[in-house]
Protein backbone atom coordinates (compact mmCIF):
# COMPACT_ATOMS: atom_id res chain seq x y z
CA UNK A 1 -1.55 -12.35 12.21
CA UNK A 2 -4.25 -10.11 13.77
CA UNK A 3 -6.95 -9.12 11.81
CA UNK A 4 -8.73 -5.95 11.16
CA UNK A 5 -11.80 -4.42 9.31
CA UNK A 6 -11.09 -2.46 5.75
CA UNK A 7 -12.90 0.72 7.21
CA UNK A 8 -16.04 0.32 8.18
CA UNK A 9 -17.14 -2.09 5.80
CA UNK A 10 -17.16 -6.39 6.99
CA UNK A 11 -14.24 -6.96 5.02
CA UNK A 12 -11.43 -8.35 7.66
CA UNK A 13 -7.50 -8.46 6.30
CA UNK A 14 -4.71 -9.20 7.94
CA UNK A 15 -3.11 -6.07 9.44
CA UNK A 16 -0.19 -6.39 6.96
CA UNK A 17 -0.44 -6.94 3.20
CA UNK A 18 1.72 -8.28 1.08
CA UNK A 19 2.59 -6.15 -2.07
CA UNK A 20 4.04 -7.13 -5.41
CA UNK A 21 5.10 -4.20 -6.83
CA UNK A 22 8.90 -6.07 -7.36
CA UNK A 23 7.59 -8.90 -9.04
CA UNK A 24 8.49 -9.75 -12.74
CA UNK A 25 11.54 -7.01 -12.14
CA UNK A 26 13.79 -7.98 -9.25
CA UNK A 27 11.76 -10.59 -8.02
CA UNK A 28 11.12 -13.74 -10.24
CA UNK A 29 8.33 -16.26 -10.21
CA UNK A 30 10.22 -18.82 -8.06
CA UNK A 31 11.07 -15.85 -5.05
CA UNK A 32 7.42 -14.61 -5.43
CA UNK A 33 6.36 -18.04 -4.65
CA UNK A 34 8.52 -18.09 -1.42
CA UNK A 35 7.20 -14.98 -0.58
CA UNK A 36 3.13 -15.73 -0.88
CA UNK A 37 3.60 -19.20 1.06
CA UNK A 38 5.88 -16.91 4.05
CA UNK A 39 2.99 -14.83 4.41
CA UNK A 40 0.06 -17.29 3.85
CA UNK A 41 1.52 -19.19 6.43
CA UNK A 42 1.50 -15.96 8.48
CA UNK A 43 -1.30 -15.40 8.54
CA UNK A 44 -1.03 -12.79 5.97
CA UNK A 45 -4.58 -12.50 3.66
CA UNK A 46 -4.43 -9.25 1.54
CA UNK A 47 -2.35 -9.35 -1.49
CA UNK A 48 -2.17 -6.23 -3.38
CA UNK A 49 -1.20 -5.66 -7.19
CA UNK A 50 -1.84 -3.85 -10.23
CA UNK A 51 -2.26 -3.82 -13.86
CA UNK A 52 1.32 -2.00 -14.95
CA UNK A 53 3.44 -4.05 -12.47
CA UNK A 54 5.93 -5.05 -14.11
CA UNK A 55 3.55 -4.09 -17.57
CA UNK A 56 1.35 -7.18 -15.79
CA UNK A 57 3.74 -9.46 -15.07
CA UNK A 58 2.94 -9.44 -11.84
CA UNK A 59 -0.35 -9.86 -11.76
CA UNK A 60 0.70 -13.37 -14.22
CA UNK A 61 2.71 -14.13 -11.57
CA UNK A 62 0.36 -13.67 -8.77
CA UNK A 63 -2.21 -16.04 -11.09
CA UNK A 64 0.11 -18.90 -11.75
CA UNK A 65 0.07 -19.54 -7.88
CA UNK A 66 -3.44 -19.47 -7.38
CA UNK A 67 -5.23 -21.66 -6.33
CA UNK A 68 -2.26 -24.82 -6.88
CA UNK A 69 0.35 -23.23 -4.21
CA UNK A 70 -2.48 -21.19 -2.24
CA UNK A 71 -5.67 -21.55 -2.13
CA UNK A 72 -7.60 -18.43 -3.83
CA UNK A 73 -10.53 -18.36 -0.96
CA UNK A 74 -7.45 -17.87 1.52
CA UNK A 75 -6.39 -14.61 0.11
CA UNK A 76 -8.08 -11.14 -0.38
CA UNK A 77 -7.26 -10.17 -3.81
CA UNK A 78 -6.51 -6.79 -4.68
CA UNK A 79 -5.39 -4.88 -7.40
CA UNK A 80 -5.99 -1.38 -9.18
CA UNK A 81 -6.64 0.03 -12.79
CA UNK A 82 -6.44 3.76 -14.52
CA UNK A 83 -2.44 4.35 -14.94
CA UNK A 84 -1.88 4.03 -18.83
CA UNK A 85 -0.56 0.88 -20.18
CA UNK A 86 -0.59 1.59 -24.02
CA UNK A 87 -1.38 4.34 -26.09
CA UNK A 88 -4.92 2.09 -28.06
CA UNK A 89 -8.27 4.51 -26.47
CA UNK A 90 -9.08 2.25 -24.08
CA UNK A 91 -5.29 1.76 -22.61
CA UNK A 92 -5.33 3.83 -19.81
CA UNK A 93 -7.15 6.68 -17.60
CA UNK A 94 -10.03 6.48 -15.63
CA UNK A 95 -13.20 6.67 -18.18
CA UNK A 96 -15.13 3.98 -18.22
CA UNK A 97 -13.97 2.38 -20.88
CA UNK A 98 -10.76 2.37 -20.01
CA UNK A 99 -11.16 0.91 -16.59
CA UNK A 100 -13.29 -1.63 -17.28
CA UNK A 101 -11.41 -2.98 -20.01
CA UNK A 102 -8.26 -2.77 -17.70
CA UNK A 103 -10.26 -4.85 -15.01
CA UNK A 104 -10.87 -7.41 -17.91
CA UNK A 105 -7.54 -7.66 -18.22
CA UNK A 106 -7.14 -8.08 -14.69
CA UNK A 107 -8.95 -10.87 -14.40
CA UNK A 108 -7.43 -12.77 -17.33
CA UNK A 109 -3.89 -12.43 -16.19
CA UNK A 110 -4.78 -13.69 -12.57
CA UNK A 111 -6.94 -16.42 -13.92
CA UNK A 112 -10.10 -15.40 -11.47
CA UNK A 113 -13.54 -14.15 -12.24
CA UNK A 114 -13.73 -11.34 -9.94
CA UNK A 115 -10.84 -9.43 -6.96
CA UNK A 116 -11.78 -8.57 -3.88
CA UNK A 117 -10.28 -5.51 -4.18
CA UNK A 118 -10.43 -3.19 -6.72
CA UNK A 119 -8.60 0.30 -6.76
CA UNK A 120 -8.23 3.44 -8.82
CA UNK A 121 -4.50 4.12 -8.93
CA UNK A 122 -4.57 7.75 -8.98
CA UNK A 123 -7.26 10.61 -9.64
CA UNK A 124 -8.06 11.94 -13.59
CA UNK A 125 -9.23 15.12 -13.49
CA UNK A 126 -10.22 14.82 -17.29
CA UNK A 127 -12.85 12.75 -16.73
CA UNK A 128 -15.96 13.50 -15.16
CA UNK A 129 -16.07 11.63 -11.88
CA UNK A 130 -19.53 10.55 -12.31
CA UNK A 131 -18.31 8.18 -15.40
CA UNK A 132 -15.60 6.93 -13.21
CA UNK A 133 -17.81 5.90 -10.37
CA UNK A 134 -20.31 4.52 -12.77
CA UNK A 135 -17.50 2.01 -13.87
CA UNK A 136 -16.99 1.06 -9.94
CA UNK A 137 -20.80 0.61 -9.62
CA UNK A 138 -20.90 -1.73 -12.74
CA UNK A 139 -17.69 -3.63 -11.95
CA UNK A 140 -19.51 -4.38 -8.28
CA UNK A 141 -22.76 -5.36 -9.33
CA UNK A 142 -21.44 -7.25 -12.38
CA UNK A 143 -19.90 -9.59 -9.45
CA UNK A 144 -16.63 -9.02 -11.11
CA UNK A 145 -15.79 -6.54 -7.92
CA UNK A 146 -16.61 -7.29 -4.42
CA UNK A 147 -15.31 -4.23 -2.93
CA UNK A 148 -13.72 -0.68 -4.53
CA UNK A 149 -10.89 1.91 -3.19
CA UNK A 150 -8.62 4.31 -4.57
CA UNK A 151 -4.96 5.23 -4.60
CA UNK A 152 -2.99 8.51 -4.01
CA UNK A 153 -6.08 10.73 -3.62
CA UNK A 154 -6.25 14.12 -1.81
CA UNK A 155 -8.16 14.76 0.79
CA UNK A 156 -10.98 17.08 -1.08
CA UNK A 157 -10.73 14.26 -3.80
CA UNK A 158 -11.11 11.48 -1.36
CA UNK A 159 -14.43 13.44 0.54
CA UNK A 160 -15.76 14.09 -2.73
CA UNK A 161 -15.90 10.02 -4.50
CA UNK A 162 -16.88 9.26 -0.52
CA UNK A 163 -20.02 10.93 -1.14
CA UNK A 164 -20.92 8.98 -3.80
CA UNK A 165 -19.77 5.62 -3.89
CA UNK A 166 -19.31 3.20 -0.81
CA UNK A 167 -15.34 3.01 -0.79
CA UNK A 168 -13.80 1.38 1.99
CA UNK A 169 -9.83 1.90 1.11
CA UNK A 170 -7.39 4.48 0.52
CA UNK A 171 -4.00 3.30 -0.30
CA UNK A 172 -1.43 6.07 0.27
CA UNK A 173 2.50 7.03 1.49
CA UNK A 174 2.67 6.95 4.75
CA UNK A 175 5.51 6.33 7.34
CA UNK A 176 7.46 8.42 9.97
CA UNK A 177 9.17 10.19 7.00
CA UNK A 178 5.87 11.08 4.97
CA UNK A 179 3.47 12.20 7.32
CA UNK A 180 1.80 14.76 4.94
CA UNK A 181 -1.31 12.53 4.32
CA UNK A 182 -2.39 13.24 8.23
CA UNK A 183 -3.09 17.14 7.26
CA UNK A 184 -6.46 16.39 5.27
CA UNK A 185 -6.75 12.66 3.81
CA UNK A 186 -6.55 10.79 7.39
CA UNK A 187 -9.17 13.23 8.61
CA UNK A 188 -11.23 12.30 5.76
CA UNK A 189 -11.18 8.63 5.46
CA UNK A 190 -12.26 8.85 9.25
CA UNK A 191 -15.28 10.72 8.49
CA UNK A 192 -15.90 8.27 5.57
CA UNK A 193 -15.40 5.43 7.56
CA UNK A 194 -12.61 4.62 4.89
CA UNK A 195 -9.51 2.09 5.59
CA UNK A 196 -5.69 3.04 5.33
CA UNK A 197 -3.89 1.34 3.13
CA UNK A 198 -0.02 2.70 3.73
CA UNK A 199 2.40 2.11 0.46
CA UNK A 200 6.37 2.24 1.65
CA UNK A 201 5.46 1.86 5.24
CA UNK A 202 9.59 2.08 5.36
CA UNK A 203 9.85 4.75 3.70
CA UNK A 204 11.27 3.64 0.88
CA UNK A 205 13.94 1.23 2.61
CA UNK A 206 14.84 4.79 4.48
CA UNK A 207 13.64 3.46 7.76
CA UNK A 208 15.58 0.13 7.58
CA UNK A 209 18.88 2.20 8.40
CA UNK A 210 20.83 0.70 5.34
CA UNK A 211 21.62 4.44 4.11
CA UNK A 212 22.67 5.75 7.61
CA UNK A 213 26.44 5.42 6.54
CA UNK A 214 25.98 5.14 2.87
CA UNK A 215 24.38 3.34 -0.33
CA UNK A 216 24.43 -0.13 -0.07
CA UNK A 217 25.56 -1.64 -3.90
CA UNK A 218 22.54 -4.28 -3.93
CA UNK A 219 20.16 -1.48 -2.87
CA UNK A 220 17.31 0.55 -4.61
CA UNK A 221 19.20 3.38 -3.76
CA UNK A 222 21.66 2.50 -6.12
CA UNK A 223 20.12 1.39 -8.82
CA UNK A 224 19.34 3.94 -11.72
CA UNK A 225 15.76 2.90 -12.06
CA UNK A 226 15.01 3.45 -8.45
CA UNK A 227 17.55 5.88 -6.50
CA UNK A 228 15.56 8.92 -7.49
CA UNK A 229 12.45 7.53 -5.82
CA UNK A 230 14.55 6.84 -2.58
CA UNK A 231 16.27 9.81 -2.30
CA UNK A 232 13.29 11.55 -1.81
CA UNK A 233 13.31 10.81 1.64
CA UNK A 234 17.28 10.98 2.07
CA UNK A 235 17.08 14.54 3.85
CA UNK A 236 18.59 15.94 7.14
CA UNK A 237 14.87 15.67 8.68
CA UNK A 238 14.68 11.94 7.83
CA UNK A 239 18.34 11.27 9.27
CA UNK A 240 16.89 12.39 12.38
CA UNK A 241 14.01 10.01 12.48
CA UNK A 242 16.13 7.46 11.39
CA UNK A 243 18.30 7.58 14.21
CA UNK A 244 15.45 7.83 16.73
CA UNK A 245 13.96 4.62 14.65
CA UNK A 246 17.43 3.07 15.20
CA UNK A 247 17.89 4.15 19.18
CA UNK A 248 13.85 2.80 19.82
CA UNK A 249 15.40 -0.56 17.87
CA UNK A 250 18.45 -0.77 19.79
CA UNK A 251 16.15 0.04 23.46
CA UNK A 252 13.38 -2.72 22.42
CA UNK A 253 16.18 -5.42 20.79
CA UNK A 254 14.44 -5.63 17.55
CA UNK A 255 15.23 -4.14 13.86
CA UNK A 256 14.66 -0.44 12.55
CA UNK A 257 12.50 -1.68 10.13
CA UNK A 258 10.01 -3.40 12.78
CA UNK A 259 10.01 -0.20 15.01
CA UNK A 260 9.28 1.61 11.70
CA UNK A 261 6.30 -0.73 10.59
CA UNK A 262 5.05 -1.14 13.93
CA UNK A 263 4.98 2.40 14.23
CA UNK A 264 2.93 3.01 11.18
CA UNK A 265 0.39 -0.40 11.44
CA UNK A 266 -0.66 1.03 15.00
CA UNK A 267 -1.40 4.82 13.63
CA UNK A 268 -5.01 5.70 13.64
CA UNK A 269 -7.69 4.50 10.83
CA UNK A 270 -4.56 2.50 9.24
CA UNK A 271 -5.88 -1.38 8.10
CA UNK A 272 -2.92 -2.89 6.35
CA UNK A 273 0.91 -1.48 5.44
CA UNK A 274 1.45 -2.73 2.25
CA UNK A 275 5.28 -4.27 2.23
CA UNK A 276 7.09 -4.93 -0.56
CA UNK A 277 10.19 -7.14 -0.30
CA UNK A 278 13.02 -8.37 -2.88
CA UNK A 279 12.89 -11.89 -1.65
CA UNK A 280 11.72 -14.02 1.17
CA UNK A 281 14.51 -13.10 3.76
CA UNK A 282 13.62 -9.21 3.32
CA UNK A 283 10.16 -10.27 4.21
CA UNK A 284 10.64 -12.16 7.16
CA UNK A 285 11.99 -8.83 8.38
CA UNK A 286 8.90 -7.08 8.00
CA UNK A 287 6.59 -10.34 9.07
CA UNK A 288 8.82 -9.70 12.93
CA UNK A 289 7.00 -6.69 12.90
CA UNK A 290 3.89 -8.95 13.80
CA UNK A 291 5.77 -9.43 17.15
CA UNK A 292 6.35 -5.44 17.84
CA UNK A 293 3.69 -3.59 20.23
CA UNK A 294 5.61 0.03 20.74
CA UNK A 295 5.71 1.07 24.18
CA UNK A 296 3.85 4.50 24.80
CA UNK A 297 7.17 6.27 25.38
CA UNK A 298 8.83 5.16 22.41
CA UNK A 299 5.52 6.07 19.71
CA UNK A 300 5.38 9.71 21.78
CA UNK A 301 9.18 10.05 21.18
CA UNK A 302 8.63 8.92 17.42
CA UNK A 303 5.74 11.16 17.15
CA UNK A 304 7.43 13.79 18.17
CA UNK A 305 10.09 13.80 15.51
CA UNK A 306 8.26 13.10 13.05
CA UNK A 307 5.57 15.91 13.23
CA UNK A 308 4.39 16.97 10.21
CA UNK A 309 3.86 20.76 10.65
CA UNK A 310 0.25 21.91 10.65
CA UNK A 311 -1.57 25.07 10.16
CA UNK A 312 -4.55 27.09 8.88
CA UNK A 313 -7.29 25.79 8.48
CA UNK A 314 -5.74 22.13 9.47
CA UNK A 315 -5.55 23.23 13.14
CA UNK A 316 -8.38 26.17 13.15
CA UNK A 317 -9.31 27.18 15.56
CA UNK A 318 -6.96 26.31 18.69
């Protein structure tokens, strides 16, 4: 698996990660273990988690198979702190407190003394960001934290912790169905010199084509924990792109969901998709992607129908 540098910092991933937001839920220890050797032997390196996974099962998980099943220098490590995870003053939220005892945590559950990668999950506007970044600094030069992002941040918020701490990822939705992120944040992280992370590259198992004739019984879709978060995407715009995704797979011989990843892996300032998968079959879909380049017809055409719409002061002046 190619390579690529997290923004413009040295740190090289693979140009896919492999995320574990499914394990301890739907995905037990025995089927995450399947999955980590897949994409080791991949060529797969980044590995992204978090602290509520699964309330840190997860992360346990992710732990137990390091370094006996894969060795932990063959791996970048990554996982991310601030959403709350009980209701003690130091269980959630991004003071410093808070994160650093999360990142304590961290490390305990996945048995290591520092991650590669460490991530704010989401901005908290009621906390200064000074005290946030402070906790970043510390965690870095403590040598518990080689390297710091964040996760679901605007653009203005993005710009604004760029200007004061050296963060080389942004982890955000992004695929042909959530193109939203390209109005500000993409802009941003380029002037930064910050890597793109993209969570549900597939748009949420949209992109696959499973739900072009229906709901499939063993899908997210229809399962009460998760169908609200797909049908989000389910809308007469995405059908669209979904068939386009679909005619592009038919044209090239390959799977919707390659088209859909290779589409998204090859956008501009993107690093890594982060995939998610229920078990090791589902990933070996996504791992074909690897063998996708998109022909410069086919990403204009897919482009095209997936436009986000623009305006003032995006595009200002013409």
């Amino acid at each position: 698996m190619e390579k690529r540098r997290l923004g413009r910092s040295g740190l090289r991933v693979s140009r896919m990660a492999l995320g574990t937001m499914t394990w301890g839920e739907v995905t037990d220890a025995d089927e995450a273990a399947s999955q980590l050797v897949a994409f080791v032997d991949a060529g797969g390196t980044l590995v992204d988690t978090a602290d509520i996974y699964a309330e840190g099962e997860a992360e346990r998980i992710l732990g137990s198979l390091l370094p006996d099943l894969v060795p932990r220098e063959e791996i970048v490590l990554a996982t991310k702190a601030v959403a709350r995870r009980s209701d003690g003053p130091f269980g959630g939220g991004a003071s410093r407190g808070a994160l650093l005892t999360a990142l304590d945590g961290s490390l305990r559950r996945l048995g290591v003394d520092h991650v590669d990668l460490w991530q704010l999950h989401a901005w908290d506007e009621s906390v200064p960001l000074e005290e946030t970044l402070s906790a970043l600094d510390y965690a870095v030069t403590s040598g518990k934290v080689r390297y710091v992002g964040v996760s679901n941040y605007a653009g203005w918020q993005l710009a604004t912790a760029a200007g004061s701490c050296s963060l080389v990822s942004t982890q955000v939705e992004y695929s042909l169905v959530e193109r939203g992120v390209e109005r500000e944040v993409v802009p941003a992280a380029a002037h930064h010199g910050i890597g793109l992370l993209p969570w549900a590259p597939l748009g949420r198992g949209v992109l696959t084509g499973k739900y072009r004739t229906g709901t499939p019984a063993d899908s997210r879709g229809a399962s009460r924990a998760y169908a609200g978060y797909v049908e989000q995407h389910r809308t007469e715009r995405a059908a669209r792109i979904v068939e386009a995704v679909a005619t592009a797979a038919d044209g090239l011989g390959t799977s919707p969901l390659a088209v859909a990843l290779a589409w998204v892996r090859d956008r501009p300032g993107v690093a890594a998709p982060v995939v998610g998968a229920r078990d090791a079959a589902q990933l070996a879909g996504s791992l074909a992607a690897e063998e996708i380049t998109l022909p410069t017809a086919i990403k204009s055409a897919l482009d095209d129908v997936s436009a986000p719409t623009f305006g003032y002061p995006e595009r200002w002046p013409k």
